[in-house]
N, C-alpha and C. Protein backbone atom coordinates (compact mmCIF):
# COMPACT_ATOMS: atom_id res chain seq x y z
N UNK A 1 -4.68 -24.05 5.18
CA UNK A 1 -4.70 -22.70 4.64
C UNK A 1 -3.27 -22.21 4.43
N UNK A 2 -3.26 -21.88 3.08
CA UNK A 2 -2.04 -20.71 2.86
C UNK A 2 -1.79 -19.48 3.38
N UNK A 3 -0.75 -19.68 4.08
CA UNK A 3 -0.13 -17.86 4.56
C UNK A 3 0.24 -16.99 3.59
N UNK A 4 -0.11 -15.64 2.77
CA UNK A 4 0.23 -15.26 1.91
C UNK A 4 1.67 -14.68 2.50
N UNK A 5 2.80 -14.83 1.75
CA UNK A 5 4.16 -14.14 1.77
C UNK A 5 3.90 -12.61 1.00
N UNK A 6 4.64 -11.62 1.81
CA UNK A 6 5.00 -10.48 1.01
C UNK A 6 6.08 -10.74 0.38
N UNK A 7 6.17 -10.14 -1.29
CA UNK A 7 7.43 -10.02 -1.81
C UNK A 7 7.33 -8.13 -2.18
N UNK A 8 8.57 -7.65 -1.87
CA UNK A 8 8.98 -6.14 -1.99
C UNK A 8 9.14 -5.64 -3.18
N UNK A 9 8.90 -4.63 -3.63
CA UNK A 9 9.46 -4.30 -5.16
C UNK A 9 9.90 -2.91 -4.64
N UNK A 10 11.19 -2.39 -4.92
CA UNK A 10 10.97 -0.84 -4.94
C UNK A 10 11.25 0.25 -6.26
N UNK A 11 10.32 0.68 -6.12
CA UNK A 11 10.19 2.03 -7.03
C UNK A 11 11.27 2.96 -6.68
N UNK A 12 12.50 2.58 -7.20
CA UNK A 12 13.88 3.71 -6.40
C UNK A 12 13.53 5.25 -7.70
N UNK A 13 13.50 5.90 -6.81
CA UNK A 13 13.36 7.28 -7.74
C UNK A 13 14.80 8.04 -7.49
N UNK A 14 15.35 8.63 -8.76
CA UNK A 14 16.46 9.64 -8.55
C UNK A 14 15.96 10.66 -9.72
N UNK A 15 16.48 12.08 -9.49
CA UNK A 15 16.75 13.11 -10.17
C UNK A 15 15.72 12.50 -11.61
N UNK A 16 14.46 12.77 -11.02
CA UNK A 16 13.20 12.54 -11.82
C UNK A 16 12.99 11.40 -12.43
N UNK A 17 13.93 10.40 -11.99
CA UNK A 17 13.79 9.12 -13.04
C UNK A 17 13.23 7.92 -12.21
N UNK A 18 12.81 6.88 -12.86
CA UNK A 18 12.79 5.59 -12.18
C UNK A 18 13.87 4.47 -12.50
N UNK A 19 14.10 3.76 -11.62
CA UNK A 19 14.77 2.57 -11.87
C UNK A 19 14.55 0.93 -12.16
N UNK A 20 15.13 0.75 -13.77
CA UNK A 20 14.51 -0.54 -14.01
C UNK A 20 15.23 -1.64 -13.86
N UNK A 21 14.99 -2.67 -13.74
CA UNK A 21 15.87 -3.73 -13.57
C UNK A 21 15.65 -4.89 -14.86
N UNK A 22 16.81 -5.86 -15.42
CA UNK A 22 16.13 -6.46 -16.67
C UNK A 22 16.62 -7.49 -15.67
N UNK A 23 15.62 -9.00 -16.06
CA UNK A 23 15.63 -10.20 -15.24
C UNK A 23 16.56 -11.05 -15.59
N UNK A 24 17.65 -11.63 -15.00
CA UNK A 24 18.93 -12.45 -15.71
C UNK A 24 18.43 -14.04 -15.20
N UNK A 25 17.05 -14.02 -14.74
CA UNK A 25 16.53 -15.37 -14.07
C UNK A 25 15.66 -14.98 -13.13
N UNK A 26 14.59 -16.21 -12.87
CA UNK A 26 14.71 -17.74 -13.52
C UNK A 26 14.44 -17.42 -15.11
N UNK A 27 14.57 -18.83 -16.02
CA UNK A 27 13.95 -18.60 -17.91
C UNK A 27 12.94 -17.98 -17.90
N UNK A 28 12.03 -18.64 -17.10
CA UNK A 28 10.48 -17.88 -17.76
C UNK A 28 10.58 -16.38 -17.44
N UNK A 29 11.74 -15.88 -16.56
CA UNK A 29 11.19 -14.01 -16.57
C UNK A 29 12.45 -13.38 -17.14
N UNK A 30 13.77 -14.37 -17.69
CA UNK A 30 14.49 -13.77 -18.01
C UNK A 30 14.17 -12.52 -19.45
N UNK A 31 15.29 -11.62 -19.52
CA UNK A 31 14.62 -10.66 -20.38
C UNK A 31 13.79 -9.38 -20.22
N UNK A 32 13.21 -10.04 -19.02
CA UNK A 32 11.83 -9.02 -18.73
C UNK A 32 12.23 -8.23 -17.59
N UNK A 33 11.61 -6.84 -17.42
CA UNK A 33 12.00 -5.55 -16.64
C UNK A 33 10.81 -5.69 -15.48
N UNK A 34 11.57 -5.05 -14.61
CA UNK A 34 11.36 -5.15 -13.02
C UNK A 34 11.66 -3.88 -12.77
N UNK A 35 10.58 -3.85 -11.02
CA UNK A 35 11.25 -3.41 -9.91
C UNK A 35 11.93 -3.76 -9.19
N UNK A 36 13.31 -3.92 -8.71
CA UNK A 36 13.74 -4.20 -8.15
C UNK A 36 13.36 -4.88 -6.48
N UNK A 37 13.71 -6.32 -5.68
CA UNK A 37 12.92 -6.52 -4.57
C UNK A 37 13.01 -8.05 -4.47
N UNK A 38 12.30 -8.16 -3.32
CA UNK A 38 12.05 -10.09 -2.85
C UNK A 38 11.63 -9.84 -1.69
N UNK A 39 11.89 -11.35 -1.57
CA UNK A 39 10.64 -11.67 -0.64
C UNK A 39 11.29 -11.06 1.09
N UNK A 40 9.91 -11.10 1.34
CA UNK A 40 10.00 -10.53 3.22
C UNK A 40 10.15 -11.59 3.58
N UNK A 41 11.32 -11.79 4.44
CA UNK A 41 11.73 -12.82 5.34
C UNK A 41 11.27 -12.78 7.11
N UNK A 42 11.15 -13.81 7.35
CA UNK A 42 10.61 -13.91 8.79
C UNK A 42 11.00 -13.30 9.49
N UNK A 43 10.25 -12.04 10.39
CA UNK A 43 11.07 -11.40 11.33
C UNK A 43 10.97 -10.14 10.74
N UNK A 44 11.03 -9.90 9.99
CA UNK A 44 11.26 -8.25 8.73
C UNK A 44 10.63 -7.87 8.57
N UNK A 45 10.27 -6.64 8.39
CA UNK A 45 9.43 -6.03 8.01
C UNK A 45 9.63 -5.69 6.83
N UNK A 46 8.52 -5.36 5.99
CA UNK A 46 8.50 -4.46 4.14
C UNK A 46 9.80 -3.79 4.13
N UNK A 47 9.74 -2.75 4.53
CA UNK A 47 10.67 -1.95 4.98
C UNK A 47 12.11 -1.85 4.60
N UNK A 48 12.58 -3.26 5.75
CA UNK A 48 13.98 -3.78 6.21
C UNK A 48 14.00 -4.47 5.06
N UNK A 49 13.20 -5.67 4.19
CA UNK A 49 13.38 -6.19 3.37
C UNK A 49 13.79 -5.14 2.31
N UNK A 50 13.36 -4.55 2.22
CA UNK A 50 13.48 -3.92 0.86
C UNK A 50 14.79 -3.50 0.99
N UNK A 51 15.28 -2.76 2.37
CA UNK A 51 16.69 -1.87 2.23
C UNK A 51 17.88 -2.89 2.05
N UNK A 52 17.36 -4.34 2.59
CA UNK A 52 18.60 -5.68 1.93
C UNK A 52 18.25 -6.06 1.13
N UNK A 53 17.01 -5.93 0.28
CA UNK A 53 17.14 -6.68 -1.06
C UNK A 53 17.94 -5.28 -1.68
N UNK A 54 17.55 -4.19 -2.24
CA UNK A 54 18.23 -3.71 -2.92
C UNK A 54 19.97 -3.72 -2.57
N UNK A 55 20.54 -3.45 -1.61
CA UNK A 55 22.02 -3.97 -1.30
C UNK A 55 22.17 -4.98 -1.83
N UNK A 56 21.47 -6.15 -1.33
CA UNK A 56 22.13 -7.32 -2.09
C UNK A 56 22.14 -7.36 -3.91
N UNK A 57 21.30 -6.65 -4.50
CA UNK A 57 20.46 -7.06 -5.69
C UNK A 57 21.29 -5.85 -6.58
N UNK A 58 21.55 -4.89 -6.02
CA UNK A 58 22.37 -3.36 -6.62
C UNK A 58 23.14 -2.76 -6.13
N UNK A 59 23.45 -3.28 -4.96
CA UNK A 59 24.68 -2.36 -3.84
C UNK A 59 24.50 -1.16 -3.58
N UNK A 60 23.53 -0.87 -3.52
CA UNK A 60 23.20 0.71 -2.64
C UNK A 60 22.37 0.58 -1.96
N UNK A 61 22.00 1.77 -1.00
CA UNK A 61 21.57 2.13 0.51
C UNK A 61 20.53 2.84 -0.33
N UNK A 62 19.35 2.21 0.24
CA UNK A 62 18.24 3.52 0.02
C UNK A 62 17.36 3.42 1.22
N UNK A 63 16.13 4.30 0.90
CA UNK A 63 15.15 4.32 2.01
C UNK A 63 13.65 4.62 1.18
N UNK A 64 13.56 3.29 1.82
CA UNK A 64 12.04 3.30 1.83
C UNK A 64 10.85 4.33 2.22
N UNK A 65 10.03 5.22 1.30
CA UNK A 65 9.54 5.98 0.88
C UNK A 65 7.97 6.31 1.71
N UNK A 66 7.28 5.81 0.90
CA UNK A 66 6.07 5.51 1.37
C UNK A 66 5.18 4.35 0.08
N UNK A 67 4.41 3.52 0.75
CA UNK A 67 4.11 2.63 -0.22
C UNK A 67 2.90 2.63 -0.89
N UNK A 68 3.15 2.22 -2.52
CA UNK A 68 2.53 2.06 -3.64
C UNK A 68 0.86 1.44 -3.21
N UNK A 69 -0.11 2.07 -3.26
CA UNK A 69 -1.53 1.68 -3.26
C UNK A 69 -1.28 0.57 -4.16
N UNK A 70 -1.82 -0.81 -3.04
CA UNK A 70 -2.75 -2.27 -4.41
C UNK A 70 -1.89 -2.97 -4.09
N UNK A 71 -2.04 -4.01 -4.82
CA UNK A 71 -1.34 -5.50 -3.76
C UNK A 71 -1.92 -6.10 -5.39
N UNK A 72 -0.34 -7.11 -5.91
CA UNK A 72 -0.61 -7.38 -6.93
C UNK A 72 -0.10 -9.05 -6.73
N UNK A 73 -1.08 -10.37 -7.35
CA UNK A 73 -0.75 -11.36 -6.59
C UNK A 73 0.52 -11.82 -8.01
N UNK A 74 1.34 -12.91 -7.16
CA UNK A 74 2.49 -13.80 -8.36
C UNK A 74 2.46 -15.10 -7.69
N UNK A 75 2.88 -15.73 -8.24
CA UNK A 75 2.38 -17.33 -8.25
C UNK A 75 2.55 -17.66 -6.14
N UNK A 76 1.11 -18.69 -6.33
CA UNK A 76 0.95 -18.56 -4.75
C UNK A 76 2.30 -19.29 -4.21
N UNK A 77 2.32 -18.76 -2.74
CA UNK A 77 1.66 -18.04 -2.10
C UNK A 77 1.54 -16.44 -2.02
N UNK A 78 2.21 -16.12 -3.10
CA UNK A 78 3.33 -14.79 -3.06
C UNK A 78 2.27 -13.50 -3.51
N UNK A 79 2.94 -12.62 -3.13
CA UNK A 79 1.86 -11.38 -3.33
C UNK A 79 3.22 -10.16 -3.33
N UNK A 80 2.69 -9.10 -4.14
CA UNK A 80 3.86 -7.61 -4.37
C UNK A 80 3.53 -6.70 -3.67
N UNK A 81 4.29 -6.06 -3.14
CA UNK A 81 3.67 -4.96 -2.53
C UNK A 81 5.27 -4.06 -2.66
N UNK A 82 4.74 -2.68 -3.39
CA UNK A 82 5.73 -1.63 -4.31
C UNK A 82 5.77 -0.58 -2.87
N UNK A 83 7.10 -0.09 -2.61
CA UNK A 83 7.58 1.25 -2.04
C UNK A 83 8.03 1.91 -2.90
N UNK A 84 7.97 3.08 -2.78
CA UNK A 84 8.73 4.40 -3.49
C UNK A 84 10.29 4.46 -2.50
N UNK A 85 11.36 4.82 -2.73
CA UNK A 85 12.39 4.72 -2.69
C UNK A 85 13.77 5.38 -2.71
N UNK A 86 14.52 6.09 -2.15
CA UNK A 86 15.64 7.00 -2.65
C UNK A 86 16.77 6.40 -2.15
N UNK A 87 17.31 6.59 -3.67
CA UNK A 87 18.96 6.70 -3.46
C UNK A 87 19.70 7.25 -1.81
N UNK A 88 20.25 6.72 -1.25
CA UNK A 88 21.59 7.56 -0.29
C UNK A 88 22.57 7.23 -0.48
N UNK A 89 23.26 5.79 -1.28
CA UNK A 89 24.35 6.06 -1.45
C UNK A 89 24.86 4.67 -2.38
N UNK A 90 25.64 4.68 -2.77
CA UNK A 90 25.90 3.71 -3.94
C UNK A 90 25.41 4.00 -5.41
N UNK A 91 26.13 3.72 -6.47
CA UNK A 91 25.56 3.27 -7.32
C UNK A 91 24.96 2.27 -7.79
N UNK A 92 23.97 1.91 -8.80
CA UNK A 92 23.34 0.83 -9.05
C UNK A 92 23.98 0.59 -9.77
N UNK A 93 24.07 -1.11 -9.48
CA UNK A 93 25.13 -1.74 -10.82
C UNK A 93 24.24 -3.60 -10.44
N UNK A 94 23.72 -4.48 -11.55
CA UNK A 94 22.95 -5.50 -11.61
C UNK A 94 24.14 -6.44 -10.63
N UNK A 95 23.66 -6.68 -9.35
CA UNK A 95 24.64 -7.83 -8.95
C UNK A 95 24.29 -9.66 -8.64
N UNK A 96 23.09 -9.14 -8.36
CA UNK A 96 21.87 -10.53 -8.43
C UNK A 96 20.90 -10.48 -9.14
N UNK A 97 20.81 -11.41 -10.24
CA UNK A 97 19.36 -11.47 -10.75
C UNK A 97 18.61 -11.25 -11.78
N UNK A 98 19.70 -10.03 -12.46
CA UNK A 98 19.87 -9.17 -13.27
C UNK A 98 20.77 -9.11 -14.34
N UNK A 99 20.68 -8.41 -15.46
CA UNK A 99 21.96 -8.32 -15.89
C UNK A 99 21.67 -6.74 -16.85
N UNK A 100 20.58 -5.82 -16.88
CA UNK A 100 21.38 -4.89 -17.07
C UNK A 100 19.72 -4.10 -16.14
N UNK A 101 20.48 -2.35 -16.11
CA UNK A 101 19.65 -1.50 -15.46
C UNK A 101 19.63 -0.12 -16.23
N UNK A 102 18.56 0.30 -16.29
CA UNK A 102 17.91 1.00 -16.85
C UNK A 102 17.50 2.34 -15.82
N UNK A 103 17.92 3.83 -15.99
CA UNK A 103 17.02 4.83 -15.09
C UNK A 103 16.19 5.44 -16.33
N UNK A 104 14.96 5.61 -16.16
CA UNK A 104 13.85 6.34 -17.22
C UNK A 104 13.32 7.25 -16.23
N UNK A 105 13.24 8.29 -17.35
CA UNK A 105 12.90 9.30 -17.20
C UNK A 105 10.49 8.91 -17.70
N UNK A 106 9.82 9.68 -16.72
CA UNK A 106 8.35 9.12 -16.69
C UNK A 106 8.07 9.04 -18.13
N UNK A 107 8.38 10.15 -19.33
CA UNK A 107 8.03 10.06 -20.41
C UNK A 107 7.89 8.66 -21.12
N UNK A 108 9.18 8.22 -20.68
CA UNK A 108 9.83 6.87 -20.93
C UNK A 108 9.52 5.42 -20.25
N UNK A 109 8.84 5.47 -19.66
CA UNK A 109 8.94 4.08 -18.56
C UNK A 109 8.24 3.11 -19.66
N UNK A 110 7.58 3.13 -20.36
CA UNK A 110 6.80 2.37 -21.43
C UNK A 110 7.66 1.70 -22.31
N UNK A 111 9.01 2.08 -22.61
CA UNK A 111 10.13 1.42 -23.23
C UNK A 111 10.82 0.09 -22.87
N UNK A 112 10.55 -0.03 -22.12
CA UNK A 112 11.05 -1.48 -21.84
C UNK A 112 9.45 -2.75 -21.60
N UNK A 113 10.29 -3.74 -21.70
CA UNK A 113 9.07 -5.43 -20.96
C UNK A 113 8.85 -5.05 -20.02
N UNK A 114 7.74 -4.42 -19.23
CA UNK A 114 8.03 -4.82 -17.58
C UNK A 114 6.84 -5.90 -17.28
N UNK A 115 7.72 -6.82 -16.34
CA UNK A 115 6.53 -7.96 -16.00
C UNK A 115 5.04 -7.28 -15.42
N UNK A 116 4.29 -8.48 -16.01
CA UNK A 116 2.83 -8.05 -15.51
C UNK A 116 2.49 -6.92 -14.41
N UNK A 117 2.91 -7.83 -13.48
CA UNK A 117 2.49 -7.36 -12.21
C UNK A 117 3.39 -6.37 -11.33
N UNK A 118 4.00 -5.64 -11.88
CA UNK A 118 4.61 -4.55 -11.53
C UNK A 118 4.00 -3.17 -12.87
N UNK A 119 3.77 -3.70 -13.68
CA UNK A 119 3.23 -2.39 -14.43
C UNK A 119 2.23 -1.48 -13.81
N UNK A 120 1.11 -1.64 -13.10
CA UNK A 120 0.27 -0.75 -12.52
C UNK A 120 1.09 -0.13 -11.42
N UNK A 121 2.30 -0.20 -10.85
CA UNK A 121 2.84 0.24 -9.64
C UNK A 121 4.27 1.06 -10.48
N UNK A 122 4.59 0.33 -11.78
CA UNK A 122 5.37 1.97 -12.59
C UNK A 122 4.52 2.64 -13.14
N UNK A 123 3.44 2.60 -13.35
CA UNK A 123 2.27 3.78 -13.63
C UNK A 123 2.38 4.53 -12.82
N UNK A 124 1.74 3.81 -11.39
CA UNK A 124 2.30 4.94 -10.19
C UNK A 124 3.18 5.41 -10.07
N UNK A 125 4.57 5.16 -10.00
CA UNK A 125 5.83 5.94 -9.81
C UNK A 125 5.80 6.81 -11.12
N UNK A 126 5.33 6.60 -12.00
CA UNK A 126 5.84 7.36 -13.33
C UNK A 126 4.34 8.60 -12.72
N UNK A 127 3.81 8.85 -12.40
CA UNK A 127 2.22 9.69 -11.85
C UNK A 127 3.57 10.90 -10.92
N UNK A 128 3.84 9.87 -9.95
CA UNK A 128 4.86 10.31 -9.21
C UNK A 128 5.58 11.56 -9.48
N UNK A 129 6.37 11.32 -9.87
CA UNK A 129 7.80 11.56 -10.64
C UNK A 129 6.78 12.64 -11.74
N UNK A 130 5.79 12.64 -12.38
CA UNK A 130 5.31 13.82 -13.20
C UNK A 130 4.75 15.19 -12.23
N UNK A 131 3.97 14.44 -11.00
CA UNK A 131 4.12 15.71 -9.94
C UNK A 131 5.19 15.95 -9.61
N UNK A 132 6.15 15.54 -9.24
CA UNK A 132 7.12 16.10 -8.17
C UNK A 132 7.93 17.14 -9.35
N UNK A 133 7.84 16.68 -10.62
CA UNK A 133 8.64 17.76 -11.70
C UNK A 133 7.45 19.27 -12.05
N UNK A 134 6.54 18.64 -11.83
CA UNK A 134 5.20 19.84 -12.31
C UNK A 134 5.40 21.37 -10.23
N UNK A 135 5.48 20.13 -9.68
CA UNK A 135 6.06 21.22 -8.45
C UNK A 135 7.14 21.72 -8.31
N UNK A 136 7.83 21.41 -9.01
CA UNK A 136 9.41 21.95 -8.59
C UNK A 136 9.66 23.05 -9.71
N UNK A 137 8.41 23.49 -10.75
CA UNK A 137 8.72 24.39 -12.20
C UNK A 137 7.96 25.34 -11.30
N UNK A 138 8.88 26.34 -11.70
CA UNK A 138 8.61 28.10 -11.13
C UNK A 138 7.63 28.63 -11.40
């Protein structure tokens, strides 16, 4: 029997936007837009993974949010599982993996490739991000 692995994606939200990532590798996903993330390593939790993949992957500090309803599978053994996300410090700039980044605003998230299996989880963040602007209008 296969152990399913978690792999992390995070939904980093700033100043109403989401953050996209374009894939600089492997071929078959180069091109194509992401959430930012990887895999949970032994010992780690969702969590912890996520706050070193994004360092390693964009060089900033964020914090893990609360996480994205649904579990989306990618080639076995691997499985996604999306957090929501905030900025604390750094800018994003593509340092692994990547080669360019994208912040959209919810209107917008439909503008770019995003791979399969992260699209139902920028639906969610883009749902997101339309309440938190519909609460914050006077």
């Amino acid at each position: 029997m296969t152990t399913v692995r978690v792999v992390v994606g995070g939904a980093v939200l700033d100043r109403g936007r989401l953050l996209a990532a374009r894939r600089s590798a492997p071929p078959e996903l180069a091109g194509r837009w992401e959430l930012p993330g990887g895999k949970v390593e032994p010992g780690e939790s969702a969590e912890q993974a996520l706050v070193r993949e994004l360092r390693e992957e964009l060089g900033v500090e964020a914090e893990p949010l609360e996480r994205i309803e649904g579990e989306w599978p990618l080639r076995p053994p691997y499985v996604l599982h999306v957090w929501t996300a905030r900025l604390l410090a750094g800018e994003a700039r593509p340092l692994q993996d990547h080669d360019e980044l994208r912040w959209l605003t919810p209107d917008r998230v439909d503008e770019v490739d995003w791979l399969d299996q992260d699209r139902p989880a920028v639906a969610a963040a883009a749902r997101l991000l339309l309440g938190d602007a519909a609460r914050s209008r006077p």
